[in-house]
PDB file of N, CA and C in Angstrom:
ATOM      1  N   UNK A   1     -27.603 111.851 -72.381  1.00  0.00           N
ATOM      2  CA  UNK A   1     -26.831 110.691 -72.750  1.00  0.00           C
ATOM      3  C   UNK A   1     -27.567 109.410 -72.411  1.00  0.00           C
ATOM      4  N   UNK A   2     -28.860 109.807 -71.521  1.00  0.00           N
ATOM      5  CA  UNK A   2     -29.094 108.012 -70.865  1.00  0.00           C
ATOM      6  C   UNK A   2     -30.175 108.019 -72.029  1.00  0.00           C
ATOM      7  N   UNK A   3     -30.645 108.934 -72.812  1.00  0.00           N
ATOM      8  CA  UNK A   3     -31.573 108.113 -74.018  1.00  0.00           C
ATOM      9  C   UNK A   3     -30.510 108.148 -75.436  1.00  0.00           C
ATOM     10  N   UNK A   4     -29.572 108.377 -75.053  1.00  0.00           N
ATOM     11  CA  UNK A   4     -28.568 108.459 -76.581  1.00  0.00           C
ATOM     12  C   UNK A   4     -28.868 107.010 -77.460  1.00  0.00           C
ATOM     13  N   UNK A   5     -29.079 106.007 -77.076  1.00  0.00           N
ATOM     14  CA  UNK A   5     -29.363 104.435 -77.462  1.00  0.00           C
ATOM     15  C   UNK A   5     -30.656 104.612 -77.954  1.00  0.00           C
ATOM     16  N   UNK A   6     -31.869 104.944 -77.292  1.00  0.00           N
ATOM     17  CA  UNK A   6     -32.968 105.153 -77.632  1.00  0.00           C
ATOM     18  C   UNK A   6     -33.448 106.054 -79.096  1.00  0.00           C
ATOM     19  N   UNK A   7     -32.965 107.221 -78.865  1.00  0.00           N
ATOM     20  CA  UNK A   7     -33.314 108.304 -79.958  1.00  0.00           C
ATOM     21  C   UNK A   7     -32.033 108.330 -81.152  1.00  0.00           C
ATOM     22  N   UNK A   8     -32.479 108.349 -82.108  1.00  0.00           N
ATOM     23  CA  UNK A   8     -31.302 108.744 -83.304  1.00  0.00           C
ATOM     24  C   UNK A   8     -31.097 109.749 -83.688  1.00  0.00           C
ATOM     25  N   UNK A   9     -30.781 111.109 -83.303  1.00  0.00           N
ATOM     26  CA  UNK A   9     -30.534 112.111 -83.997  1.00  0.00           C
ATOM     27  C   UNK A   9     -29.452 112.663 -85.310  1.00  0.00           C
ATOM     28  N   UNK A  10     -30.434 113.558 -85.932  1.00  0.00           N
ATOM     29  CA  UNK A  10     -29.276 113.964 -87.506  1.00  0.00           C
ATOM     30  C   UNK A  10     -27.718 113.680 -86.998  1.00  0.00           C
ATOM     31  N   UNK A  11     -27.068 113.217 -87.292  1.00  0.00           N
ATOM     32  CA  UNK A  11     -25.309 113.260 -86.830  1.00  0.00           C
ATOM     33  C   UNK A  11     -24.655 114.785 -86.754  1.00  0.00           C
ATOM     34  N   UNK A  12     -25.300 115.787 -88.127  1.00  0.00           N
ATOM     35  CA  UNK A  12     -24.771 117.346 -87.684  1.00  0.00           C
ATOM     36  C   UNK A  12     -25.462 117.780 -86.083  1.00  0.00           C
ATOM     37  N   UNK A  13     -26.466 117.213 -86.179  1.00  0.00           N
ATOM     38  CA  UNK A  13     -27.076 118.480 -84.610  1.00  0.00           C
ATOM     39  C   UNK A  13     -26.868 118.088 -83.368  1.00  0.00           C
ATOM     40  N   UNK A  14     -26.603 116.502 -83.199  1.00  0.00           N
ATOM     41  CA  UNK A  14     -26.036 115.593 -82.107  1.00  0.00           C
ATOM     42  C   UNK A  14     -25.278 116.272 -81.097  1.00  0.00           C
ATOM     43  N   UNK A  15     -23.857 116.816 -81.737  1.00  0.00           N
ATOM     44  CA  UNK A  15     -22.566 117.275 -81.158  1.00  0.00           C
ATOM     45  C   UNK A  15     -23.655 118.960 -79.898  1.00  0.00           C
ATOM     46  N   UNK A  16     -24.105 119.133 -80.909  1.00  0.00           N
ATOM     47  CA  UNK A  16     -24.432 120.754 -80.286  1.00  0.00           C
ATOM     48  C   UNK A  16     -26.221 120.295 -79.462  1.00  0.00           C
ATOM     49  N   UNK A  17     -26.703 119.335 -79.732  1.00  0.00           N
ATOM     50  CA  UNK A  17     -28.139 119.482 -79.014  1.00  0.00           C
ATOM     51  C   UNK A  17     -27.775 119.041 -77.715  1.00  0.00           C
ATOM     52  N   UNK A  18     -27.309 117.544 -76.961  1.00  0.00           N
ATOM     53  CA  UNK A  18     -27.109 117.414 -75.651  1.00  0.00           C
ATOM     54  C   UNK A  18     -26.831 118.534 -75.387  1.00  0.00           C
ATOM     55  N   UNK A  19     -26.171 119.007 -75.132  1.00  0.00           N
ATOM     56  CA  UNK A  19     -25.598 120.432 -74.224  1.00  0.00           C
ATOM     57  C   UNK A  19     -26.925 121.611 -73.888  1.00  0.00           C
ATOM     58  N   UNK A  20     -27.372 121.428 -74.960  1.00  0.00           N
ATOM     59  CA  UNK A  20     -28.349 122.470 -75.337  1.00  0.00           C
ATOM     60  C   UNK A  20     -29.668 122.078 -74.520  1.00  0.00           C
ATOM     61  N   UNK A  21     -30.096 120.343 -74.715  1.00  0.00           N
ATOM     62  CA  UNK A  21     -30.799 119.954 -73.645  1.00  0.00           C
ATOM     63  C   UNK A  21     -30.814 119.853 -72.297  1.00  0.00           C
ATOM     64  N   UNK A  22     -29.416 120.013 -71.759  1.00  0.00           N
ATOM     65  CA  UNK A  22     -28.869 119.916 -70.608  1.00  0.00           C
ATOM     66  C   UNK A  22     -29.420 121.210 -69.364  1.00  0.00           C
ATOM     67  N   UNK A  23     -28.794 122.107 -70.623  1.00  0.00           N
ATOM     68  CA  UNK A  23     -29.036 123.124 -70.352  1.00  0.00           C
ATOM     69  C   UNK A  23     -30.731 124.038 -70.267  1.00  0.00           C
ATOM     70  N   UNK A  24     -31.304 123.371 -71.028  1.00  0.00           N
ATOM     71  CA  UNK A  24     -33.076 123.719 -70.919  1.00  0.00           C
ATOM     72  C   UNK A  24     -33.209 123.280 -69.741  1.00  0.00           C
ATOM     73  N   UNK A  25     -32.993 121.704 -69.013  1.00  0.00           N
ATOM     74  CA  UNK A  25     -33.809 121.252 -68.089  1.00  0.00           C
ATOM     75  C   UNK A  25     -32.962 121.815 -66.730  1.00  0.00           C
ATOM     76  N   UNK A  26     -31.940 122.596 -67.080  1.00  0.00           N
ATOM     77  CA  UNK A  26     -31.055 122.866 -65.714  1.00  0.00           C
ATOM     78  C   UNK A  26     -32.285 124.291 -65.720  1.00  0.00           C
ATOM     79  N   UNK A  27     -32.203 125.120 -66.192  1.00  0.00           N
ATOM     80  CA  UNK A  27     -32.794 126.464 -66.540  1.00  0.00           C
ATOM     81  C   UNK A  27     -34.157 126.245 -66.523  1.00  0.00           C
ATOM     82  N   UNK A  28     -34.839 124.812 -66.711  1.00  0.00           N
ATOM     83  CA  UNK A  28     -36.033 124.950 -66.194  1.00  0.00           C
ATOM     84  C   UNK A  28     -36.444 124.653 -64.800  1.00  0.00           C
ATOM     85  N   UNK A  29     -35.632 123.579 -64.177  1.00  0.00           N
ATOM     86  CA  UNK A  29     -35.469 123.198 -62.503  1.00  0.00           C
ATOM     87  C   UNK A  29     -34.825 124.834 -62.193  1.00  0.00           C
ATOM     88  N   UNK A  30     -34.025 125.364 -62.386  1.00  0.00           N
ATOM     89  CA  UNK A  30     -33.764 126.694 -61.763  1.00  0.00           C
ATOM     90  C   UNK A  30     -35.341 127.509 -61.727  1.00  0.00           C
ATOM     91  N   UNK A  31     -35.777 128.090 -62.574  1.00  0.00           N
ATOM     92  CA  UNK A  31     -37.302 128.717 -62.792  1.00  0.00           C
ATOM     93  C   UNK A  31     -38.140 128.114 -61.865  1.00  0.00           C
ATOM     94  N   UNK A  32     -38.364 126.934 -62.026  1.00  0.00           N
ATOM     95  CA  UNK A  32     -39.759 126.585 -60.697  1.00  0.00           C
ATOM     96  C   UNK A  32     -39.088 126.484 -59.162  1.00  0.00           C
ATOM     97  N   UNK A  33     -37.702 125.966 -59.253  1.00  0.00           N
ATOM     98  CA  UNK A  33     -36.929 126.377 -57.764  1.00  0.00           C
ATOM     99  C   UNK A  33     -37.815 127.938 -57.404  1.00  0.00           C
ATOM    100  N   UNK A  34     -37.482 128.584 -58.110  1.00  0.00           N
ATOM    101  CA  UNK A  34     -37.320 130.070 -58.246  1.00  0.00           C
ATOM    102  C   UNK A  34     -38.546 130.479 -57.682  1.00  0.00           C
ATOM    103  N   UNK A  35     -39.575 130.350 -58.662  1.00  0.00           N
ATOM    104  CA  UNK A  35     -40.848 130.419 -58.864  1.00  0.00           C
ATOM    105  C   UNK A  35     -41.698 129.591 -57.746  1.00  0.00           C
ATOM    106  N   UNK A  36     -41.132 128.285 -57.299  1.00  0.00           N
ATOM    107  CA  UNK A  36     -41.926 127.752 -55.825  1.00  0.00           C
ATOM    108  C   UNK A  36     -41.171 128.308 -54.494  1.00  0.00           C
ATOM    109  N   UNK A  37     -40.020 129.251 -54.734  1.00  0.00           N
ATOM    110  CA  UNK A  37     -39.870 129.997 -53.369  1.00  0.00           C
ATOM    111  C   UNK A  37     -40.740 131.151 -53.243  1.00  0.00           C
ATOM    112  N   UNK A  38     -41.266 132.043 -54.491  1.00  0.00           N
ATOM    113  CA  UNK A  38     -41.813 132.907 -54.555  1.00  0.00           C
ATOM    114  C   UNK A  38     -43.366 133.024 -54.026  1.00  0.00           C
ATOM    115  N   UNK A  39     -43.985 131.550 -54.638  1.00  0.00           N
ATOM    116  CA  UNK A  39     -45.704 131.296 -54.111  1.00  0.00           C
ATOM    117  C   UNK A  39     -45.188 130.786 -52.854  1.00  0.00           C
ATOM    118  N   UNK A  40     -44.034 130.279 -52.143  1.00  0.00           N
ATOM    119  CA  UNK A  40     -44.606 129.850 -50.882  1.00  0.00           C
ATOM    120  C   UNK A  40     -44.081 131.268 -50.044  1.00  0.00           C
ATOM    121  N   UNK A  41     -43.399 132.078 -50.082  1.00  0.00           N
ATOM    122  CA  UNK A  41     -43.099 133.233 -49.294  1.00  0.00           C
ATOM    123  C   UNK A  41     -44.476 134.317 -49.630  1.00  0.00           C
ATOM    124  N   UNK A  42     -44.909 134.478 -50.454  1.00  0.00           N
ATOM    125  CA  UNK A  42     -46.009 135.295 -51.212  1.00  0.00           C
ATOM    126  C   UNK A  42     -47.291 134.907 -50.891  1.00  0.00           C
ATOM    127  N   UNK A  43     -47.851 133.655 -51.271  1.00  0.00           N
ATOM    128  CA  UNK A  43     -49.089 133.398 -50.783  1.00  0.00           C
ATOM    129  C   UNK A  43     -49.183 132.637 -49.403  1.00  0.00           C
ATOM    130  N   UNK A  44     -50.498 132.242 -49.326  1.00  0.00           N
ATOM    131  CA  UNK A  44     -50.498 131.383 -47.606  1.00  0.00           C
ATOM    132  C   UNK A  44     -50.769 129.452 -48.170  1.00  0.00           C
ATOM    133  N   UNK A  45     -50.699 128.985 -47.330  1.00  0.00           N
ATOM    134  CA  UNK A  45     -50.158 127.990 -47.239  1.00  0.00           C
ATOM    135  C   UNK A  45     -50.940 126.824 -48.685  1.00  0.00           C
ATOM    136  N   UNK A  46     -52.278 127.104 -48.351  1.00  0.00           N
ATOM    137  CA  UNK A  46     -53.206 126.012 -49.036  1.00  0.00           C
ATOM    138  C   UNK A  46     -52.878 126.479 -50.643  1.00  0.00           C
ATOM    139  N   UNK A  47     -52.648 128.072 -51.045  1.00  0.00           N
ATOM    140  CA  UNK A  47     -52.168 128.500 -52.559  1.00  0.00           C
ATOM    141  C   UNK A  47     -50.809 127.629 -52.728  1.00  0.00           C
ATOM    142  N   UNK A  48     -50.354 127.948 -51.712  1.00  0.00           N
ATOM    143  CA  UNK A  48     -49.064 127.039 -52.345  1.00  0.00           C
ATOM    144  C   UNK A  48     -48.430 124.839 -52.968  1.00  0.00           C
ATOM    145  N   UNK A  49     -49.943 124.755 -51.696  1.00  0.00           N
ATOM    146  CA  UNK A  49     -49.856 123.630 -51.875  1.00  0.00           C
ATOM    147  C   UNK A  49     -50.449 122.939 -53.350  1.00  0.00           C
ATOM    148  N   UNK A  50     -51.607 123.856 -53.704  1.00  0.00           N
ATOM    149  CA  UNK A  50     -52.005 124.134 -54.781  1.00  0.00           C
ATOM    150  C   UNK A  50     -51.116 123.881 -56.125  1.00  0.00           C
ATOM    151  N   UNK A  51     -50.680 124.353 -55.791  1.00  0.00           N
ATOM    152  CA  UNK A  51     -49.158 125.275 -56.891  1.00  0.00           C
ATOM    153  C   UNK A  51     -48.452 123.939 -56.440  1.00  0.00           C
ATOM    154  N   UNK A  52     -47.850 123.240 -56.403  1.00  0.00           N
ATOM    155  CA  UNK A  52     -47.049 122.246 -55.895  1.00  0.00           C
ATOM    156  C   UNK A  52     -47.328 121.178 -56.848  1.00  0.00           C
ATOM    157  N   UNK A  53     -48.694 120.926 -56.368  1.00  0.00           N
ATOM    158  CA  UNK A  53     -49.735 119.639 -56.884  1.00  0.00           C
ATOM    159  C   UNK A  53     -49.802 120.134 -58.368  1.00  0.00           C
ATOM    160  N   UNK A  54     -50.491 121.073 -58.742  1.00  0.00           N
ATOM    161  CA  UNK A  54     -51.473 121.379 -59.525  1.00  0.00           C
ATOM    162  C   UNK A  54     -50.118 121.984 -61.018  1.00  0.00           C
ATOM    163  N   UNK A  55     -49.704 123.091 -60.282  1.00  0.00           N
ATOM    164  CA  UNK A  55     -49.391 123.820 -61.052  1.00  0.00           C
ATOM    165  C   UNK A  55     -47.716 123.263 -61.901  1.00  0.00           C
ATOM    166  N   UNK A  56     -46.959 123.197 -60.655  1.00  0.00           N
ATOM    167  CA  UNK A  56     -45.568 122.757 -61.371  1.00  0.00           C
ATOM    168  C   UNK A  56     -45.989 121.080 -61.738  1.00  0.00           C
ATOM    169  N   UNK A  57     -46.953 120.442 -61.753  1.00  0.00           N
ATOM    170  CA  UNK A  57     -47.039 118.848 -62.573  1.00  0.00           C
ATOM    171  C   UNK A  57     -47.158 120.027 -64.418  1.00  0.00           C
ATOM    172  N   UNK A  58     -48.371 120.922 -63.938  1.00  0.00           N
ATOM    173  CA  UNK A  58     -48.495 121.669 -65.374  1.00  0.00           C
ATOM    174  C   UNK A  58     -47.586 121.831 -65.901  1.00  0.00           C
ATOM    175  N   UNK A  59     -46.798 122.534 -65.172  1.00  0.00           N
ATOM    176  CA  UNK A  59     -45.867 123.379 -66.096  1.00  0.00           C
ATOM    177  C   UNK A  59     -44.219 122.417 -66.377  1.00  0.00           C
ATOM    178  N   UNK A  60     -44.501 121.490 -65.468  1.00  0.00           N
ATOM    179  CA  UNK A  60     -43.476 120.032 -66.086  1.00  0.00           C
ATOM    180  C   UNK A  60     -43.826 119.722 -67.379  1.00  0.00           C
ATOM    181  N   UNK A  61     -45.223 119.027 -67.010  1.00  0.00           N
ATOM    182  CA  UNK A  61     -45.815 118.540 -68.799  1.00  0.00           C
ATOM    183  C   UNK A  61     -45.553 119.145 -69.967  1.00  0.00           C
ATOM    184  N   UNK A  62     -45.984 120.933 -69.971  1.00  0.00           N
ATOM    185  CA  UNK A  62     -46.087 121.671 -70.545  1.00  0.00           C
ATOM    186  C   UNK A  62     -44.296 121.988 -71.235  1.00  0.00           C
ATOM    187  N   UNK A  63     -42.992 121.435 -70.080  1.00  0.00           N
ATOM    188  CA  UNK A  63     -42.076 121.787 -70.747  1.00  0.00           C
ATOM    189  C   UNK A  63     -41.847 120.712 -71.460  1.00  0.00           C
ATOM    190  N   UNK A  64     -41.825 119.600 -71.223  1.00  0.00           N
ATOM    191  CA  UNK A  64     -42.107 117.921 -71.661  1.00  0.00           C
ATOM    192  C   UNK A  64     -42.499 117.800 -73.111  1.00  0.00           C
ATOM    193  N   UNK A  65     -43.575 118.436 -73.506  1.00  0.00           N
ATOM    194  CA  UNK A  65     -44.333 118.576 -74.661  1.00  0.00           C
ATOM    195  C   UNK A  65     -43.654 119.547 -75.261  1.00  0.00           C
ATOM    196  N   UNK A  66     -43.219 120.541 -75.280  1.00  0.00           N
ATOM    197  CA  UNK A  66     -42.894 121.516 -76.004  1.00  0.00           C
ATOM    198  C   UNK A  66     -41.382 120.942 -75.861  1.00  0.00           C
ATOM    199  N   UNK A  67     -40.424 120.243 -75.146  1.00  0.00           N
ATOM    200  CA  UNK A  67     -39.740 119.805 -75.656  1.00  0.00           C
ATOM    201  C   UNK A  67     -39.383 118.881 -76.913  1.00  0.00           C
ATOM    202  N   UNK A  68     -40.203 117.933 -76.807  1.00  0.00           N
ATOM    203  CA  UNK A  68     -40.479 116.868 -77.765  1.00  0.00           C
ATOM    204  C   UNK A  68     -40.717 117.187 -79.259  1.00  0.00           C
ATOM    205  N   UNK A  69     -41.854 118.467 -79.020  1.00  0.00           N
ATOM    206  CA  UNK A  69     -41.716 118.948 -80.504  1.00  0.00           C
ATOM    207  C   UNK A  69     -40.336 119.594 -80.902  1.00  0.00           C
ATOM    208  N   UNK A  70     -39.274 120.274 -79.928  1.00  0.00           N
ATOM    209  CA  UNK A  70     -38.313 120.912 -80.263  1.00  0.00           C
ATOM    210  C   UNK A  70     -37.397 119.329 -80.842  1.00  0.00           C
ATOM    211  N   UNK A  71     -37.147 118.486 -79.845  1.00  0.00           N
ATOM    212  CA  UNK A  71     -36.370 117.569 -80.384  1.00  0.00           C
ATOM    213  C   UNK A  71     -37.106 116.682 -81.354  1.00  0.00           C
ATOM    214  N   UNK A  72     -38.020 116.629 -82.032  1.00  0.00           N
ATOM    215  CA  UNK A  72     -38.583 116.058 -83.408  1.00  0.00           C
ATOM    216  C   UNK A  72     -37.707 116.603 -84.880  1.00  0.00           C
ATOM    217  N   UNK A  73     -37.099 117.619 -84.346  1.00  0.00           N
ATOM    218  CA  UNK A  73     -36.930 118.546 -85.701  1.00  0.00           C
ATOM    219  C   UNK A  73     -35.613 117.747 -85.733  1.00  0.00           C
ATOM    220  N   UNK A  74     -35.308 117.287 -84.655  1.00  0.00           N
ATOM    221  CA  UNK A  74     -33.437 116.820 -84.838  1.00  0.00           C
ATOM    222  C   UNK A  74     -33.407 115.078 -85.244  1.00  0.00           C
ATOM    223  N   UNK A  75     -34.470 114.619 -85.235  1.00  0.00           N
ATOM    224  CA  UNK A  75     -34.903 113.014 -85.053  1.00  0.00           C
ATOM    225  C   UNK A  75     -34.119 112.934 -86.674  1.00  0.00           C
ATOM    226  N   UNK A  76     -33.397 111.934 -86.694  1.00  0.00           N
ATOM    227  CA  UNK A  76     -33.168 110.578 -87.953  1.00  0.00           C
ATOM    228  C   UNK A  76     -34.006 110.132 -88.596  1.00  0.00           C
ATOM    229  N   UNK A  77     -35.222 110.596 -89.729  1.00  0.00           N
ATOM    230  CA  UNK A  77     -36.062 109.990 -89.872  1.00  0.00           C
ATOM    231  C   UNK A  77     -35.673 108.656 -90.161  1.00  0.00           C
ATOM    232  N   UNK A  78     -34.288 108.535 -91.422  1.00  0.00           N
ATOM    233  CA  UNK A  78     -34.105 107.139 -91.894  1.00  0.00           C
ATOM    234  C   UNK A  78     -33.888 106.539 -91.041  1.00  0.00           C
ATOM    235  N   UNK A  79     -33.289 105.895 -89.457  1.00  0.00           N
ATOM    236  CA  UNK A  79     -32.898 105.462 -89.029  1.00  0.00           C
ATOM    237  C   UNK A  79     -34.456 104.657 -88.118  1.00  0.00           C
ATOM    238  N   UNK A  80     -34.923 106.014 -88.349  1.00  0.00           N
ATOM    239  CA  UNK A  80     -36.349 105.345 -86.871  1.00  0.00           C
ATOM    240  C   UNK A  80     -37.639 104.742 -88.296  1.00  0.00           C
TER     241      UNK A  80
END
């Protein structure tokens, strides 16, 4: 809702995408929760810090980007 002003989406996919986005970034903060209890109980200290820095900035970006192309498909062209 805090970029609803910003982005214009089709008016059919509007109603059903927030929710749907909501729900990716809850389900993706759950996964690296998940996934950074696992490298820090599993490996030793300097892998994890590793993984901290290195890896979840990656795999932020990586959902970031592959979001963007998902929400392109819903964009207003006439409007933007």
């Amino acid at each position: 809702m805090a970029m609803g002003k910003q982005i214009r989406f089709k008016p059919e996919a509007e109603q059903q995408l927030w929710p749907q986005l909501n729900l990716a970034w809850s389900l993706f903060f759950l996964f690296m929760g998940l996934l950074n209890l696992y490298v820090a109980y599993q490996f030793d200290e300097a892998t994890w810090v590793n993984f901290k820095l290195f890896g979840g900035m990656g795999l932020l970006f990586a959902f970031v980007v592959a979001q963007g192309f998902w929400l392109n498909k819903f964009i207003d062209q006439e409007e933007a």
